[in-house]
C-alpha atoms as a PDB file:
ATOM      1  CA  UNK A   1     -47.158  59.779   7.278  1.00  0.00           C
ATOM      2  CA  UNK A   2     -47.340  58.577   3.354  1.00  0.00           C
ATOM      3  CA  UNK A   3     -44.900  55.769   2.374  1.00  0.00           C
ATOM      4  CA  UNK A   4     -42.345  56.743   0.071  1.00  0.00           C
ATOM      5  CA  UNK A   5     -41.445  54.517  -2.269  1.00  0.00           C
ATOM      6  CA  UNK A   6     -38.984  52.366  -3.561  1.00  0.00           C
ATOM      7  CA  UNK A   7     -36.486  52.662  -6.035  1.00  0.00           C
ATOM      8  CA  UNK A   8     -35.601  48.866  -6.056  1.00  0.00           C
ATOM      9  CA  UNK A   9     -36.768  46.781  -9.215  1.00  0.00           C
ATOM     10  CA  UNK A  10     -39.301  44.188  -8.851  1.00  0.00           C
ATOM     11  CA  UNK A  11     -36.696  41.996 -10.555  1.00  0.00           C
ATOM     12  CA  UNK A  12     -32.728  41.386 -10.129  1.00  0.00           C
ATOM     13  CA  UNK A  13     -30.766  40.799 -13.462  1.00  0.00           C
ATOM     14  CA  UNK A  14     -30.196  37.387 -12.127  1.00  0.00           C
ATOM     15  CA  UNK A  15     -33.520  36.944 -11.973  1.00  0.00           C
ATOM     16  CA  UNK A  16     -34.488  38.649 -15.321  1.00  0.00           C
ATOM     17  CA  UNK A  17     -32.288  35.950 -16.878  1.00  0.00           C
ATOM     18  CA  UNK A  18     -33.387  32.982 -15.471  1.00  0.00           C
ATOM     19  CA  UNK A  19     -36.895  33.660 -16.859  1.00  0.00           C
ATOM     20  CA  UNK A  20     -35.440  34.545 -19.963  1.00  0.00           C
ATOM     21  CA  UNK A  21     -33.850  30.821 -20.179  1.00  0.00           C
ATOM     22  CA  UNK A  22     -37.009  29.438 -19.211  1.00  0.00           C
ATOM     23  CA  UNK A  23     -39.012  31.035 -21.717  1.00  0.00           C
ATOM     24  CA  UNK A  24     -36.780  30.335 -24.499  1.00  0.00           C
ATOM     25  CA  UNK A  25     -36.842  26.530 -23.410  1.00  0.00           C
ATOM     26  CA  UNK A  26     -40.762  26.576 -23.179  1.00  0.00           C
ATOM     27  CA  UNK A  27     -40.749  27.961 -26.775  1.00  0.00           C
ATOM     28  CA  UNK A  28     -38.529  26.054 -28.487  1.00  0.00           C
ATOM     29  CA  UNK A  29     -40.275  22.815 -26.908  1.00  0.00           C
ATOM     30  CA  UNK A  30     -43.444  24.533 -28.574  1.00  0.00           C
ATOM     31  CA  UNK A  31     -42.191  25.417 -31.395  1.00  0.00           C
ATOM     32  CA  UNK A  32     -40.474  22.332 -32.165  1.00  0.00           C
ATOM     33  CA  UNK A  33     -43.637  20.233 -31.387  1.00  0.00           C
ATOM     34  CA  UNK A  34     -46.267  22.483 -33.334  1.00  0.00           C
ATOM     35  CA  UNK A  35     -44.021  22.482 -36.465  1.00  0.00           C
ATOM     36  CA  UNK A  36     -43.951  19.319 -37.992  1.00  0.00           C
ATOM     37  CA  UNK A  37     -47.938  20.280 -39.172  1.00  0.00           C
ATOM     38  CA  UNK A  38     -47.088  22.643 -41.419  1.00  0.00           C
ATOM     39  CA  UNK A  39     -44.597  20.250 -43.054  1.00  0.00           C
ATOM     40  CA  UNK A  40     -47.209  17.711 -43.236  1.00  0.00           C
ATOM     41  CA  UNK A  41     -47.779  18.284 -47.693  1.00  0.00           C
ATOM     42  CA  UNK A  42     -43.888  17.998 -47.706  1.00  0.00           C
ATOM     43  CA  UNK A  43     -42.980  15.323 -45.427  1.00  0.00           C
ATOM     44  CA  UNK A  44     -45.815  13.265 -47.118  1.00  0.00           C
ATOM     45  CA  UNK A  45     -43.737  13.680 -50.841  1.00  0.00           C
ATOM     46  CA  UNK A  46     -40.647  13.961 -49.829  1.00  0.00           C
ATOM     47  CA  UNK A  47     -40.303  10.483 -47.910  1.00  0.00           C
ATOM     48  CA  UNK A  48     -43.661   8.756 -49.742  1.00  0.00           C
ATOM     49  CA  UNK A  49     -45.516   8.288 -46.309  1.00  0.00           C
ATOM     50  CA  UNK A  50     -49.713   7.850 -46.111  1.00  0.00           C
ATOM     51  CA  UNK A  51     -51.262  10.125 -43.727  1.00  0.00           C
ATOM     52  CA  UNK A  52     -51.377   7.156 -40.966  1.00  0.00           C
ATOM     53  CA  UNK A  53     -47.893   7.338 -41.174  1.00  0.00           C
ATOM     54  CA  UNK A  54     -47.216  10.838 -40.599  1.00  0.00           C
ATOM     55  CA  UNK A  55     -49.811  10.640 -38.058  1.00  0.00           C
ATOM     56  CA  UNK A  56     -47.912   8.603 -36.050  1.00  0.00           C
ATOM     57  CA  UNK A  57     -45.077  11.076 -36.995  1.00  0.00           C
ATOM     58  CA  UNK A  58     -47.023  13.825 -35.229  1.00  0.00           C
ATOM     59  CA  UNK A  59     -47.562  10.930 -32.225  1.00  0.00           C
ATOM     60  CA  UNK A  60     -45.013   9.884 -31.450  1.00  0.00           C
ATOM     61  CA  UNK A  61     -43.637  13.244 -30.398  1.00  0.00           C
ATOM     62  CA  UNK A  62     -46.295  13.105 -27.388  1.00  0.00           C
ATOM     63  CA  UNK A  63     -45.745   9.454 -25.841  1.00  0.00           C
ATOM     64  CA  UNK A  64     -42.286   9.787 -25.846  1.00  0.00           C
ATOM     65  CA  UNK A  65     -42.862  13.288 -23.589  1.00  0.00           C
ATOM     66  CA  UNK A  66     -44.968  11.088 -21.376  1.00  0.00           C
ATOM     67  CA  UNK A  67     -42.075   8.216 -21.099  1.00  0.00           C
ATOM     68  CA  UNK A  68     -39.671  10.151 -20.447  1.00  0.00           C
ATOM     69  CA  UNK A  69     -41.252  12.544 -18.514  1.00  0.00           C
ATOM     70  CA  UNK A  70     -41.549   9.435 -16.287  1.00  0.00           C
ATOM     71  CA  UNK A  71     -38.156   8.025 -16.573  1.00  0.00           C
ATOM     72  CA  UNK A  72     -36.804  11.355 -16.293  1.00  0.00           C
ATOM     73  CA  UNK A  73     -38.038  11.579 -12.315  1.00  0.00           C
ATOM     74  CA  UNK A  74     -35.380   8.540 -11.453  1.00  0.00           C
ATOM     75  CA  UNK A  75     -32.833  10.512 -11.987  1.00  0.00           C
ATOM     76  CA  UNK A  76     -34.069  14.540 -12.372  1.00  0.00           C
ATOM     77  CA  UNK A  77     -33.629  14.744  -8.441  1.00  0.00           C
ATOM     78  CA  UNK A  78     -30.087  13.530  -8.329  1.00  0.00           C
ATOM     79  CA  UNK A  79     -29.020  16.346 -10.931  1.00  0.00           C
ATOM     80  CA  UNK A  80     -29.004  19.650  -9.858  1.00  0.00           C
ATOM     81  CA  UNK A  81     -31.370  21.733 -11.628  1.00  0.00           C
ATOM     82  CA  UNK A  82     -28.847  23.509 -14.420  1.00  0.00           C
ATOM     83  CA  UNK A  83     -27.060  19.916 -15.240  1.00  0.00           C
ATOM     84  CA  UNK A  84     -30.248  18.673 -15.934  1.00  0.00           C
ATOM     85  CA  UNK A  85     -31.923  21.563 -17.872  1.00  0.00           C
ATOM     86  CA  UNK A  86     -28.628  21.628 -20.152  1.00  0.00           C
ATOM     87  CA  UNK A  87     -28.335  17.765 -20.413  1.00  0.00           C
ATOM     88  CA  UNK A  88     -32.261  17.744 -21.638  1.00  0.00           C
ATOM     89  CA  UNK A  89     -31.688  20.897 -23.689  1.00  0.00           C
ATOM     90  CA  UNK A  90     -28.695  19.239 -25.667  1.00  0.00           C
ATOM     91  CA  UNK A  91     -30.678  16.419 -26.347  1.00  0.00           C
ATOM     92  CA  UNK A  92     -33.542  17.886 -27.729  1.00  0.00           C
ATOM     93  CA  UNK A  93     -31.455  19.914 -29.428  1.00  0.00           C
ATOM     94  CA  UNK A  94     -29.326  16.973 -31.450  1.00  0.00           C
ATOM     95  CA  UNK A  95     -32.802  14.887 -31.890  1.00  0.00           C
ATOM     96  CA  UNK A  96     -34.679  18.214 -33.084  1.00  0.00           C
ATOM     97  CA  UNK A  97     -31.331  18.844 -35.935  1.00  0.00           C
ATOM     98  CA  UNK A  98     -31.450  15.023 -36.624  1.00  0.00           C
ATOM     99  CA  UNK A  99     -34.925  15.298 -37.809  1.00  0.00           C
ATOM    100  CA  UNK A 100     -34.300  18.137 -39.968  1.00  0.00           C
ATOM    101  CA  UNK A 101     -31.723  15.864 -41.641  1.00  0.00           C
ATOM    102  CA  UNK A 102     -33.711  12.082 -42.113  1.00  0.00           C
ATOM    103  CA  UNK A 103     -34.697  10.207 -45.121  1.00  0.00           C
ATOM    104  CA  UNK A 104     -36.656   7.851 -44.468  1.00  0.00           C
ATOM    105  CA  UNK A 105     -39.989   7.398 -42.279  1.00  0.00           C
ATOM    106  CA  UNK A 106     -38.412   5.119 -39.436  1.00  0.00           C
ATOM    107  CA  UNK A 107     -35.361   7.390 -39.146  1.00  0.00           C
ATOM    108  CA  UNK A 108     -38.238  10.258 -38.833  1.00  0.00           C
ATOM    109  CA  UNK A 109     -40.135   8.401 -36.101  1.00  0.00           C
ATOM    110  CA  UNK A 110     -36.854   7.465 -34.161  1.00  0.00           C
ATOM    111  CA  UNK A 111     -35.792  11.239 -34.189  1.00  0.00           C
ATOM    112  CA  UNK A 112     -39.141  12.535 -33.343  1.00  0.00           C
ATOM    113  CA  UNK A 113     -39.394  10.051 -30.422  1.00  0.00           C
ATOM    114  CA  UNK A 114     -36.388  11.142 -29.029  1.00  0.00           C
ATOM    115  CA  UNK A 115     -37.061  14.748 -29.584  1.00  0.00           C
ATOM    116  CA  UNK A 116     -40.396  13.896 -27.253  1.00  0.00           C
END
């Protein structure tokens, strides 16, 4: 005898949100690290760095992922997972608006560091 079947979504709502959250997280994290090449011509005029400089710039985004990403596992398991997914979110957050709003090239680097 054939199966009939189900009427039951692959996904709840609940569920349908979560990745929703997720994905938004995993693109602004992309976003916000693939952007700052575009504003290379700009950054470079704007605050009078050389191209070393705003190398570092671009950098410094990806050693302060690894860092933390390390620190981050001393505590991470103490947290349950939505405390620490909205305590990382607000920071990136606040360092991500704080670079939109530097003058100088060490302000830059701080705020891109702690963006990482």
């Amino acid at each position: 005898m054939p199966q009939i079947p189900s009427s039951k979504p692959a996904f709840a709502l609940s569920e349908w949100v979560l990745i929703v959250i997720l994905a938004s997280v995993n693109f602004l994290n992309l976003l916000d690290f693939v952007i700052i090449m575009p504003l290379g011509d700009t950054l470079r005029v704007t605050l009078k760095i050389t191209p070393e400089q705003f190398s570092h710039v671009v950098s410094v985004y990806g050693f302060a992922a690894v860092f933390a990403g390390i620190l981050a596992t001393t505590f991470a398991d103490r947290l349950d997972r939505k405390t620490t997914l909205l305590m990382t979110l607000f920071g990136f957050l606040a360092s991500t608006f704080l670079c939109g709003i530097v003058h100088s090239y060490n302000s830059l680097l701080i705020a891109r560091g702690m963006a990482g």
